[in-house]
Protein backbone atom coordinates (compact mmCIF):
# COMPACT_ATOMS: atom_id res chain seq x y z
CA UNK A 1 139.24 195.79 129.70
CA UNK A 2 141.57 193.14 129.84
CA UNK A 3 141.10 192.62 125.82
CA UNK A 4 142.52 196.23 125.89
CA UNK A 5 145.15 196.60 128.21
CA UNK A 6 145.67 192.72 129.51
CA UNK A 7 146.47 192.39 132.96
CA UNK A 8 147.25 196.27 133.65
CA UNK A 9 143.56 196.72 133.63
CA UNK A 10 143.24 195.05 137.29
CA UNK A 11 142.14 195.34 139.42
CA UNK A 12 138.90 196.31 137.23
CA UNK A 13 137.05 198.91 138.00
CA UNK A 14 135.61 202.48 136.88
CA UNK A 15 138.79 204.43 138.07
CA UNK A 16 140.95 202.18 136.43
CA UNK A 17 139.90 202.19 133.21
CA UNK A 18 139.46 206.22 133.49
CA UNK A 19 143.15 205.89 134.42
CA UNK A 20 144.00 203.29 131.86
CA UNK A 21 142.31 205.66 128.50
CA UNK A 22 144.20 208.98 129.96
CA UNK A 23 147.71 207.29 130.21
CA UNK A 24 146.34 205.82 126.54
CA UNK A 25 145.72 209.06 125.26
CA UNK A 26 148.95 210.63 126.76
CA UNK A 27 150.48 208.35 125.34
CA UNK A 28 149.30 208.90 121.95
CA UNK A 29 149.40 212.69 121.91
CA UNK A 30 153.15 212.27 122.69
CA UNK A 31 154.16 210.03 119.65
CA UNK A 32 151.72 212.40 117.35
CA UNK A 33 153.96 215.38 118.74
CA UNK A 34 157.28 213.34 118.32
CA UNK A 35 156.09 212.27 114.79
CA UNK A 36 155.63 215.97 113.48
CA UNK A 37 158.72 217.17 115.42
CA UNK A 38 160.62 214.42 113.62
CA UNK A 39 159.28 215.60 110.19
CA UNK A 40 159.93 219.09 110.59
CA UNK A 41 162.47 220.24 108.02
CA UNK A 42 165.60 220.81 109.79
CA UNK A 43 165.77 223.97 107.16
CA UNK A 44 162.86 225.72 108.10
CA UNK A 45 164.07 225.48 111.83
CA UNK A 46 167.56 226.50 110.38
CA UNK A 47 166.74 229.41 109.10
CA UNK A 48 165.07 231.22 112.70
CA UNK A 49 161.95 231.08 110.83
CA UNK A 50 158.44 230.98 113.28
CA UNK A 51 156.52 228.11 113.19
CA UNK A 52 152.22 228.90 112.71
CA UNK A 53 150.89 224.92 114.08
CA UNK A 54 147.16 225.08 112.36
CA UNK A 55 144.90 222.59 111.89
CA UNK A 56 141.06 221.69 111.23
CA UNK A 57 138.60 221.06 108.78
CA UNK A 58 136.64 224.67 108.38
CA UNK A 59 138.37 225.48 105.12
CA UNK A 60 136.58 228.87 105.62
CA UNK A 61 137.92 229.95 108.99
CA UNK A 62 141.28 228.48 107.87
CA UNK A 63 141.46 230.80 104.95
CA UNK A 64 140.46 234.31 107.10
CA UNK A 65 143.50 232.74 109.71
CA UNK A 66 146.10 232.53 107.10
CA UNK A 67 144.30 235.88 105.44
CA UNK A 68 145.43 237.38 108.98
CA UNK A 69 148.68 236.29 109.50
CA UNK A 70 149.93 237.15 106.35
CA UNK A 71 149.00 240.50 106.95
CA UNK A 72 150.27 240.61 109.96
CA UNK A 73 153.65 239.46 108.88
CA UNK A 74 153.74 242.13 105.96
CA UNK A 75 153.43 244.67 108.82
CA UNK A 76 155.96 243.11 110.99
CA UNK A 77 158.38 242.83 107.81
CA UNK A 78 161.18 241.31 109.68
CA UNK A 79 158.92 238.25 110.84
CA UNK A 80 160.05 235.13 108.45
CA UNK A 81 157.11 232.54 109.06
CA UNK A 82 156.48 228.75 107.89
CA UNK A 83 152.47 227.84 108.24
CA UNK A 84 152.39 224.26 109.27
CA UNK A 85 149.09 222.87 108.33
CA UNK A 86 149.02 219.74 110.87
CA UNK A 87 145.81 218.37 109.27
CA UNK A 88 142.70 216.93 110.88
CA UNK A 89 141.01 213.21 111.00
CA UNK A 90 137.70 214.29 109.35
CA UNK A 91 139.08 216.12 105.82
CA UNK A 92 137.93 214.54 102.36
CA UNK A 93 140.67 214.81 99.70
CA UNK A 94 139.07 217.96 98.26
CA UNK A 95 139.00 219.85 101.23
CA UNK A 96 142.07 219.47 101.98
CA UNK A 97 143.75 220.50 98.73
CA UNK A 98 141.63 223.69 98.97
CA UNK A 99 143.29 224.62 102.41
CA UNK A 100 146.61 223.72 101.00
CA UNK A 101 146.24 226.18 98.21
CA UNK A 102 145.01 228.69 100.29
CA UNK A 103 148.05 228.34 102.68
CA UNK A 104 150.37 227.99 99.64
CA UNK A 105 149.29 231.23 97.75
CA UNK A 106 152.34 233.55 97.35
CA UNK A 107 154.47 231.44 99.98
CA UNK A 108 156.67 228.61 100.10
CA UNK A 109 154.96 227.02 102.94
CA UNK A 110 155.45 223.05 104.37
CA UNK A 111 152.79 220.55 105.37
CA UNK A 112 152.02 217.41 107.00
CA UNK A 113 149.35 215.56 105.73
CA UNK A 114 146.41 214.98 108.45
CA UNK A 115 147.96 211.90 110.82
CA UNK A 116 146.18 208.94 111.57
């Protein structure tokens, strides 16, 4: 513990580190959030359009998703979206340009490469 967090790991026990790895990953969810908030294009917010968030590595059920939201903004007509593919931590290279080109098929779409 105290090769982790140095002397805010005492006084050691269970709790503490419990306490210790949820301020940790707090922590770290908030700078991943900042991060892609920062790297939004200041265009696509700009222009009202609605922001789709997806992520993951099932290229399959990532391909029926965007399958379904197109469709349902051709119904809507008036909805302008931007699909945000946020990435994942377990995606080889090919996998991930085969989402991308799913997602990028007949839109202009933007996308953040998985964070690490």
């Amino acid at each position: 513990m105290i090769e982790i967090w140095g002397t805010r790991a005492h006084p050691f026990s269970k709790d503490k580190e419990a306490e210790l790895w949820r301020n940790e990953e707090d922590r770290w969810n908030k700078e991943k959030w900042a991060l892609i908030f920062n790297r939004l294009d200041t265009k696509i917010l700009s222009m009202g359009k609605t922001l789709c968030l997806l992520g993951g590595s099932d290229v399959q059920w990532l391909r029926s998703f965007v399958i379904q939201i197109k469709d349902i903004t051709e119904k809507l007509n008036q909805m302008d979206i931007a699909i945000v593919y946020m990435g994942t931590n377990f995606l080889d290279e090919q996998k991930l340009q085969s989402i991308l080109s799913t997602i990028t098929k007949d839109n202009e779409q933007h996308f953040f490469q998985p964070l690490e």
